[in-house]
Protein backbone atom coordinates (compact mmCIF):
# COMPACT_ATOMS: atom_id res chain seq x y z
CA UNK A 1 17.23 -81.86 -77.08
CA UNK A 2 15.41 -84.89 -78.78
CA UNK A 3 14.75 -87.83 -77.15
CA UNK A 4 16.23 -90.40 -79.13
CA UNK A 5 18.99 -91.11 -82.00
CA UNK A 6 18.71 -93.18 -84.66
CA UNK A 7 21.12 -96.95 -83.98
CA UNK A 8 23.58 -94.97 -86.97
CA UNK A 9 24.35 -91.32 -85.57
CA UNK A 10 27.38 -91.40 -82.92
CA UNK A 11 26.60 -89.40 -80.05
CA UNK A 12 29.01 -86.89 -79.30
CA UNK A 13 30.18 -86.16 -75.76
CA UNK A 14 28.94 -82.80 -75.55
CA UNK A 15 25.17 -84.19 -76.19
CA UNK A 16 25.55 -86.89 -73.62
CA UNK A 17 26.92 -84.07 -70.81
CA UNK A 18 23.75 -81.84 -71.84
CA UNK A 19 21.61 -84.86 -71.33
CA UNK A 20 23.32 -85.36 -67.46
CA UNK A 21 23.04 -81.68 -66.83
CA UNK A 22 19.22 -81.29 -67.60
CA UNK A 23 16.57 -80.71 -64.87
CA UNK A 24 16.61 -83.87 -63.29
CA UNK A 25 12.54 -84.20 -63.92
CA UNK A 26 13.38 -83.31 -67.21
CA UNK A 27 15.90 -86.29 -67.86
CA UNK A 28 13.47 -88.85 -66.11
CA UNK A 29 10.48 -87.48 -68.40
CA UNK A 30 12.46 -88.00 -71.50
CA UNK A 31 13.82 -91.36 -70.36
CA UNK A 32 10.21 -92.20 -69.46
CA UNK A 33 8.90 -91.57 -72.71
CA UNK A 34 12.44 -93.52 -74.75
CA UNK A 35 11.27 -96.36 -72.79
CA UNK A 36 7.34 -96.24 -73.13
CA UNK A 37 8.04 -96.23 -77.31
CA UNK A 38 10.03 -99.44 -76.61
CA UNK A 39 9.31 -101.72 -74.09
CA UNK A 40 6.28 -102.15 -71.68
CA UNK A 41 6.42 -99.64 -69.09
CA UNK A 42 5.67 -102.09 -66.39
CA UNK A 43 7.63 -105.43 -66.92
CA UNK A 44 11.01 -105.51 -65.81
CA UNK A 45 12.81 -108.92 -66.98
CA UNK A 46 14.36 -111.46 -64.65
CA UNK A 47 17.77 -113.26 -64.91
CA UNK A 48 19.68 -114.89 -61.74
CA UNK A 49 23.78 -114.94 -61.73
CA UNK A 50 25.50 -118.29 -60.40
CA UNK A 51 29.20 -118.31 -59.63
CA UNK A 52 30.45 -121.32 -61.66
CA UNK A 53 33.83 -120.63 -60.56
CA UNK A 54 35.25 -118.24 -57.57
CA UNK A 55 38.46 -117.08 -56.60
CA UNK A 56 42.07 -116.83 -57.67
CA UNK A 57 41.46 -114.54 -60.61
CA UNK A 58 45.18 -113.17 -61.40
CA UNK A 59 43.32 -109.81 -63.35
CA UNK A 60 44.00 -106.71 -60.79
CA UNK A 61 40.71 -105.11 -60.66
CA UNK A 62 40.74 -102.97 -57.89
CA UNK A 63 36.77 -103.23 -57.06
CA UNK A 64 36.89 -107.30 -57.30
CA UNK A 65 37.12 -109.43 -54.57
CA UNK A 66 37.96 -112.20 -56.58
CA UNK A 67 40.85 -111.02 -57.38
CA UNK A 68 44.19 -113.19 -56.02
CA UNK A 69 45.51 -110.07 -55.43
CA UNK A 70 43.54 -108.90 -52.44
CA UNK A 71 42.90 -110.21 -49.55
CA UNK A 72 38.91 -110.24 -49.03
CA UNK A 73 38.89 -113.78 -47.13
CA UNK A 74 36.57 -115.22 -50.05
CA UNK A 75 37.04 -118.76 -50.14
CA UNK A 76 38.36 -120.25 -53.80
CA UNK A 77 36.36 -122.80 -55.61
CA UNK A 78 36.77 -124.98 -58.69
CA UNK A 79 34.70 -124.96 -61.65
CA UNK A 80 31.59 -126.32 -60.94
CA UNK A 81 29.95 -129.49 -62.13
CA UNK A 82 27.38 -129.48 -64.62
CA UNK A 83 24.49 -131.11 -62.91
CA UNK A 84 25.01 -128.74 -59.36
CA UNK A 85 24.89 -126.09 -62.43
CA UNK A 86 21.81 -127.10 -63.71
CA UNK A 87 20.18 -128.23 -60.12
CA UNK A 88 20.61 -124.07 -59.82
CA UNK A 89 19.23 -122.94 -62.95
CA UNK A 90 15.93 -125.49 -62.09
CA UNK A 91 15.61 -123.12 -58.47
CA UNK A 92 16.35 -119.89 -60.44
CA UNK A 93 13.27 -120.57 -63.13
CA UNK A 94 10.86 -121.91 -60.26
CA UNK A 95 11.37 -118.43 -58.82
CA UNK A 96 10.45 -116.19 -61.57
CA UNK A 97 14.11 -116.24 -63.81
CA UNK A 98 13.72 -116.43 -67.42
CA UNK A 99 17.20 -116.17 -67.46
CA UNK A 100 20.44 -117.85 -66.24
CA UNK A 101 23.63 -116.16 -66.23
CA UNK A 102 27.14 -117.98 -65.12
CA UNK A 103 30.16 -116.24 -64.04
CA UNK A 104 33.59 -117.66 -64.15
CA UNK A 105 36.52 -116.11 -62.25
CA UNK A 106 39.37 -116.14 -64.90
CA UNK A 107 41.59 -114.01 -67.11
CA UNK A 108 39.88 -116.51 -70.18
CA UNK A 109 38.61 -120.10 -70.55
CA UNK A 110 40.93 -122.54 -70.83
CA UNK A 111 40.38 -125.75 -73.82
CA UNK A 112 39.93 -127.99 -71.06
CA UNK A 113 37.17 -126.59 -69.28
CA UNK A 114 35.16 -125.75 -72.76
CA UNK A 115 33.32 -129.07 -73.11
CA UNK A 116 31.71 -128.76 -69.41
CA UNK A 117 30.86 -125.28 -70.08
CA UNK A 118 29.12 -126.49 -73.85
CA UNK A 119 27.26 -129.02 -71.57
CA UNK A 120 26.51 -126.38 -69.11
CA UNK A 121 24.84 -123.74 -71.55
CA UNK A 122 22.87 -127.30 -73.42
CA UNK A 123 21.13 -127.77 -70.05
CA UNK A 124 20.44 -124.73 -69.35
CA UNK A 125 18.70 -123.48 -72.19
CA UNK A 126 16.68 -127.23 -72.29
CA UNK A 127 15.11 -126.50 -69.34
CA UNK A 128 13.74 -123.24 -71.44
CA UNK A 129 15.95 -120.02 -69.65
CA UNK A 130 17.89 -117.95 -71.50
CA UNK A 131 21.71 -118.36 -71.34
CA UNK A 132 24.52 -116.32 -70.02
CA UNK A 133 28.09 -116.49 -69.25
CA UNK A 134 30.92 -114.29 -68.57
CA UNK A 135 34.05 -116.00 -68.50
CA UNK A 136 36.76 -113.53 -68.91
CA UNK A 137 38.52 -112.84 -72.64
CA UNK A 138 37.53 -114.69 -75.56
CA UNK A 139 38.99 -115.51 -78.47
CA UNK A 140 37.15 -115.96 -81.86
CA UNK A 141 37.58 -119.54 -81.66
CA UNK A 142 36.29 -120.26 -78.58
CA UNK A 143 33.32 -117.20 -78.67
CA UNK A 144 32.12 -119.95 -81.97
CA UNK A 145 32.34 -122.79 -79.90
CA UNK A 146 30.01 -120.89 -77.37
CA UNK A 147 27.55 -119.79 -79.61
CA UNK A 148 27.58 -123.74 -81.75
CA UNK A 149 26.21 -124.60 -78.23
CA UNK A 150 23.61 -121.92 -78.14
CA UNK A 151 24.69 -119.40 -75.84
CA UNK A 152 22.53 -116.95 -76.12
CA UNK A 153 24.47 -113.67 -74.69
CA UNK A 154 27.88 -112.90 -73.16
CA UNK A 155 28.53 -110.92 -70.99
CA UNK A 156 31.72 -108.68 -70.52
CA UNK A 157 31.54 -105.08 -69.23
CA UNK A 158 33.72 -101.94 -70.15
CA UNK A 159 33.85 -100.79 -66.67
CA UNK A 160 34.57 -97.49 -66.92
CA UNK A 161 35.94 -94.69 -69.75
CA UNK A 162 38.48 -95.41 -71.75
CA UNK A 163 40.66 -92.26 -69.89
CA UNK A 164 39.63 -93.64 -66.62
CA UNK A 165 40.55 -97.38 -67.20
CA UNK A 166 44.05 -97.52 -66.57
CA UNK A 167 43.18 -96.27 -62.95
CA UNK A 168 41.28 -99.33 -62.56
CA UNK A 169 42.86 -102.52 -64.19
CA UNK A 170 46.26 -102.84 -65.14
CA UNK A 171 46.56 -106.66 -66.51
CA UNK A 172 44.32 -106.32 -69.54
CA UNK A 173 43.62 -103.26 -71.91
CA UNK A 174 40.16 -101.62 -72.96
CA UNK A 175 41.51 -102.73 -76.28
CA UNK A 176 41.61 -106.67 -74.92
CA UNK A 177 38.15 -105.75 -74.05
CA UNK A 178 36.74 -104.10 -77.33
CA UNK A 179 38.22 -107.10 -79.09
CA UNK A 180 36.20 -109.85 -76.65
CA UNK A 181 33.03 -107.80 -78.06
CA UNK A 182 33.61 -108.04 -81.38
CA UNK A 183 34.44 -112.00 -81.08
CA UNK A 184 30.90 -112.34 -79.14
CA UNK A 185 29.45 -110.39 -82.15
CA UNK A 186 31.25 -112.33 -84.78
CA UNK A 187 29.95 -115.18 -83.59
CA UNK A 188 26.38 -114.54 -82.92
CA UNK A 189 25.61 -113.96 -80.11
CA UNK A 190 24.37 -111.15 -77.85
CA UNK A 191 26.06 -108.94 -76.12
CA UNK A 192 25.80 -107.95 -72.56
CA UNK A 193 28.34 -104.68 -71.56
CA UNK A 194 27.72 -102.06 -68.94
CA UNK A 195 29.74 -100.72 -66.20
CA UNK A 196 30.34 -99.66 -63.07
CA UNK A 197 29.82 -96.16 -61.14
CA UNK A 198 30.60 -94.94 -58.02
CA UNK A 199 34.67 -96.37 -58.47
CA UNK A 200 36.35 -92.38 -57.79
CA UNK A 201 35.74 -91.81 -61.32
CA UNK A 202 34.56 -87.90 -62.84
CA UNK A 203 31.34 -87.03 -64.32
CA UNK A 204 32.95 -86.97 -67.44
CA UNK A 205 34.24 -90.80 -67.11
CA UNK A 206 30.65 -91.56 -67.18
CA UNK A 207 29.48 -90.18 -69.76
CA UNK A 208 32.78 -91.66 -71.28
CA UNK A 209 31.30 -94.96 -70.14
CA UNK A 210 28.11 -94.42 -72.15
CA UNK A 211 29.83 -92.91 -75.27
CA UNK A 212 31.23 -96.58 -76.05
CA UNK A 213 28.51 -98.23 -75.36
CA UNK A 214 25.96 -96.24 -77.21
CA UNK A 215 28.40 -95.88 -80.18
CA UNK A 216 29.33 -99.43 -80.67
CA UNK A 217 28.03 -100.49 -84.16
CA UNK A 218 25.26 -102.70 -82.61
CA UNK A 219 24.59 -101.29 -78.75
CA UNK A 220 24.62 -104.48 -76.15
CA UNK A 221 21.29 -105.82 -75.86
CA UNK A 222 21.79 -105.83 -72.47
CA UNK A 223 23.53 -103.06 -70.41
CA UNK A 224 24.61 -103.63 -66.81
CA UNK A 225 24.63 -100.47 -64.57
CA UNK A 226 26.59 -101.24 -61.41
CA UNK A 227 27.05 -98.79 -58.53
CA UNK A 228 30.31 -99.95 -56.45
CA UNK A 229 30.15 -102.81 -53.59
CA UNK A 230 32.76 -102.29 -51.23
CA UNK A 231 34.17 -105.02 -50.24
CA UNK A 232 36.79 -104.96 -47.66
CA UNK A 233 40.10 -105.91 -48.57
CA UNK A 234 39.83 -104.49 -52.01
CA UNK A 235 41.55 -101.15 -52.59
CA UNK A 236 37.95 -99.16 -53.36
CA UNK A 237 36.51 -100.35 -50.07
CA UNK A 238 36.70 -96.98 -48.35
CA UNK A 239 35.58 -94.51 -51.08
CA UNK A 240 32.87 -91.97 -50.94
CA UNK A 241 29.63 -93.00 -51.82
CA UNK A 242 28.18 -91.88 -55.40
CA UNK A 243 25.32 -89.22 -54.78
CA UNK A 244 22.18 -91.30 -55.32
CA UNK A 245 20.40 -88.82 -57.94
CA UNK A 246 23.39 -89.40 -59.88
CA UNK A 247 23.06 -93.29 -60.37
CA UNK A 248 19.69 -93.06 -61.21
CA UNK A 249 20.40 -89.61 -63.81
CA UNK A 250 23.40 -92.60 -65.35
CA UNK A 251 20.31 -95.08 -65.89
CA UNK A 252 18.29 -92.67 -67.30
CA UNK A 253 20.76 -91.13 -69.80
CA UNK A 254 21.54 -95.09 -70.95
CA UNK A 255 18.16 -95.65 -71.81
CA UNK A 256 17.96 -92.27 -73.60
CA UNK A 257 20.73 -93.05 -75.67
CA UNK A 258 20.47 -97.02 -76.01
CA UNK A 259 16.17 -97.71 -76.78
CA UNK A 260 15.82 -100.90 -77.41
CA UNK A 261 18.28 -102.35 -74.95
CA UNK A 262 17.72 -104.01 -71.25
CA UNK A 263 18.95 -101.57 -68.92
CA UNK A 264 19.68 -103.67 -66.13
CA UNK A 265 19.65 -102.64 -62.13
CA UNK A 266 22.65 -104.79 -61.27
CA UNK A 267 25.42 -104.42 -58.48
CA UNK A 268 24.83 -102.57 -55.50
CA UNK A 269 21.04 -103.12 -55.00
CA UNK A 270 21.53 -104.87 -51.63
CA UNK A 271 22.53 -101.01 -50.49
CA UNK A 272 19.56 -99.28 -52.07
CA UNK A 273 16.56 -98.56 -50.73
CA UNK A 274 12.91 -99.51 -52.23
CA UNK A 275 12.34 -95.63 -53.28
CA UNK A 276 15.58 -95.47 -55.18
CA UNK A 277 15.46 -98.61 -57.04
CA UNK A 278 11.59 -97.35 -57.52
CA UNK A 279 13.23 -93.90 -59.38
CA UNK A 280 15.24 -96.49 -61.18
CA UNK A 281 12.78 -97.95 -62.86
CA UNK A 282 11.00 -94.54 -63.83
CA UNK A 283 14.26 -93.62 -65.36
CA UNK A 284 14.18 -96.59 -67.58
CA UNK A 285 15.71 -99.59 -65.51
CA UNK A 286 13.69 -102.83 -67.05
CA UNK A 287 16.17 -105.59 -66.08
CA UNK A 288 17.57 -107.13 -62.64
CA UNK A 289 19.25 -110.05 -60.92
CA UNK A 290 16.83 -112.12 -58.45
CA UNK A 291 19.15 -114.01 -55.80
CA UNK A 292 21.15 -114.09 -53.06
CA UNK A 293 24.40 -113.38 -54.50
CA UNK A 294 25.99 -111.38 -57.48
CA UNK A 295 29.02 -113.64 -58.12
CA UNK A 296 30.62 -112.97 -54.57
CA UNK A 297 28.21 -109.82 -53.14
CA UNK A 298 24.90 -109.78 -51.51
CA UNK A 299 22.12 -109.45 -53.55
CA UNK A 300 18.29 -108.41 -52.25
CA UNK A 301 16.77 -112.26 -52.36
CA UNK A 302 13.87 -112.96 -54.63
CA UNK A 303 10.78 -112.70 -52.39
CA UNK A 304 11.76 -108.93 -51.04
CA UNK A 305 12.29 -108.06 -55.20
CA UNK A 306 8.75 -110.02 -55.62
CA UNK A 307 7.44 -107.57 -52.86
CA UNK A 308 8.60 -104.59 -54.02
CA UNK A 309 7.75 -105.37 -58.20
CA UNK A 310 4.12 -106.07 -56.19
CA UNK A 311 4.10 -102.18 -54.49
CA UNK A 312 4.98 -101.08 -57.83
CA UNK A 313 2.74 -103.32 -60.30
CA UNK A 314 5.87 -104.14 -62.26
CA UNK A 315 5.23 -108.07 -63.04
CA UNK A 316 8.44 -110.11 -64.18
CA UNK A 317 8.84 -109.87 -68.39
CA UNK A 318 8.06 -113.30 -69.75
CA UNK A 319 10.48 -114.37 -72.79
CA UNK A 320 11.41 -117.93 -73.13
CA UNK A 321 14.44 -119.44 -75.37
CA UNK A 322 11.20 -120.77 -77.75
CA UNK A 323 10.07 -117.51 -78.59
CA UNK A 324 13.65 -116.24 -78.90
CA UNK A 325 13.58 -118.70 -81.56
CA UNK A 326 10.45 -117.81 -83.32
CA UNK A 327 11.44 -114.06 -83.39
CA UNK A 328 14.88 -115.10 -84.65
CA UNK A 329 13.30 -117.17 -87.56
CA UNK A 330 10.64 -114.57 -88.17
CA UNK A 331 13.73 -111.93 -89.16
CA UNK A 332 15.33 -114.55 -91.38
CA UNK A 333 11.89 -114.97 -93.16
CA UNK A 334 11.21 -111.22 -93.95
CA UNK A 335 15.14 -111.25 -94.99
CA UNK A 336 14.59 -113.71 -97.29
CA UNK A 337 11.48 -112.21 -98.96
CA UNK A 338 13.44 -108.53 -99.04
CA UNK A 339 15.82 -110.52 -101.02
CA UNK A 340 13.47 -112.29 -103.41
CA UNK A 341 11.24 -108.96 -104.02
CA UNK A 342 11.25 -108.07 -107.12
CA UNK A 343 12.93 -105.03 -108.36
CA UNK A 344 10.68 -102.02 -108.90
CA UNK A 345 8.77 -101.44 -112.37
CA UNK A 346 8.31 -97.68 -111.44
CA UNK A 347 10.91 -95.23 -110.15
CA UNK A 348 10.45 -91.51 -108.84
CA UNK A 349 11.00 -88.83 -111.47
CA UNK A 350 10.34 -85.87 -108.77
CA UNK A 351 12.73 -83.29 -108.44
């Protein structure tokens, strides 16, 4: 099977299963080399995820513990101010970040809370991180009014298959979430969609997962691979755990089929030992969180990932909001010129 697919040809399912079902050196080696042809094979970038808000969510996501649903003993709190925001996002660059994501615990932002979360995403990206927020559903109007502030990407993940969904979440459709995409895309900005593994869900469900994502028109630039936290109180805290070798086959197969996007180590590393997240990384894993906490779940903190990314030689990726900016306005130039070239004097006769 080749190794890659151009960003146009839809990946069936039945190519995605053969890709899972290969020798499991095989699938590494051909992850391997995706990732070599696109990215340096030792850098591994660096964001940091700060709950904004926590608590009282009304969605029914059985794996959240944020969730007002469940009772998980996790103590409610209001939206954050914008300097405690920023005072955060100063700690998470002088460790390493080079980006800052926020999470907000909410069905969608409300019109009163946009202006702190503008202000929010301002400082942020002043202080030279990259920005990120997931906040829930978003409209068109208010996915503009994130991007006119310069949010850089959003982040909403798919979860699971579309079969598999409904087994999951009950209070908003894949649909709702398809649509939040689209806005992000509309409007500008990045998108950041993965999922999460390890929730009861069939081999098939994951490669489900990874259809969507792959086939989307323009992949997410960044794609979250979760394995399941447990959290007591929630009603997936006493499943099985997902064989190991299959997490790391998932990340491997997302890489395969998504290049050029960050595939990002994300929930669930607190449980993982250093040889496992190590295989990660061979398959093609060149993204993770540094901090205590993921939202509401432990997180390995910063100096043990700083350890580890030292046993390995992986050094943090650097990529700043400036050259973001000079990449961004080096496209529009060569657009411009492809526009202004001239047409052709000559044309190919050949049979």
């Amino acid at each position: 099977m080749a190794i890659g697919t151009s960003m146009t040809t839809a990946w069936k399912r039945e190519q995605i299963q053969a890709l899972f079902e290969l020798p499991f050196n095989d699938l590494l080696f051909q992850a391997q080399t995706v990732h070599r042809a696109h990215f340096k094979p030792n850098e591994v970038q660096v964001s940091t995820l700060l709950s904004i808000k926590t608590g009282a969510c009304p969605e029914d996501c059985k794996y959240c513990p944020q969730s007002a649903r469940y009772d998980t003993g996790l103590e409610k709190e209001q939206l954050m101010e914008v300097q405690q925001v920023l005072k955060q996002a100063e700690r998470a660059k002088s460790t390493g970040a080079t980006r800052f994501c926020m999470g907000a615990a909410w069905r969608d932002p409300k019109d009163r809370d946009m202006p702190k979360l503008q202000a929010m995403i301002q400082g942020v990206r002043e202080l030279g991180l990259e920005t990120c927020m997931t906040l829930g559903m978003l409209n068109g109007e208010k996915a503009q009014a994130l991007a006119e502030a310069g949010l850089d990407y959003y982040n909403h993940n798919l979860d699971t298959s579309p079969e598999y969904y409904g087994d999951i979440i009950t209070t908003r459709t894949y649909a709702d979430r398809l649509n939040t995409i689209e806005n992000v895309r509309s409007a500008g900005m990045k998108v950041c969609s993965g999922g999460i593994v390890g929730m009861g869900e069939q081999a098939k469900d994951r490669v489900g997962l990874l259809q969507q994502l792959a086939n989307m028109e323009q992949p997410p630039e960044s794609v979250p691979i979760n394995m399941l936290v447990k959290v007591p109180g929630t009603p997936m805290a006493d499943l099985d755990d997902l064989d190991p070798f299959e997490f790391v086959r998932t990340i491997a197969v997302a890489r395969i089929l998504m290049p050029t996007s960050h595939v990002r180590l994300s929930a669930g590393r607190e449980a993982m030992s250093d040889e496992l997240q190590a295989l990660c990384f061979f398959a093609g894993a060149n993204s993770i969180f540094y901090g205590e906490k993921l939202l509401t779940t432990d997180n390995p903190e910063a100096e043990a990932d700083q350890q580890l990314f030292a046993r390995l030689g992986i050094v943090p990726e650097q990529r700043s909001v400036h050259q973001q900016q000079l990449e961004q306005e080096a496209t529009a130039v060569d657009q411009a010129h492809q526009a202004l070239a001239p047409e052709p004097l000559f044309y190919n006769a050949a049979p």
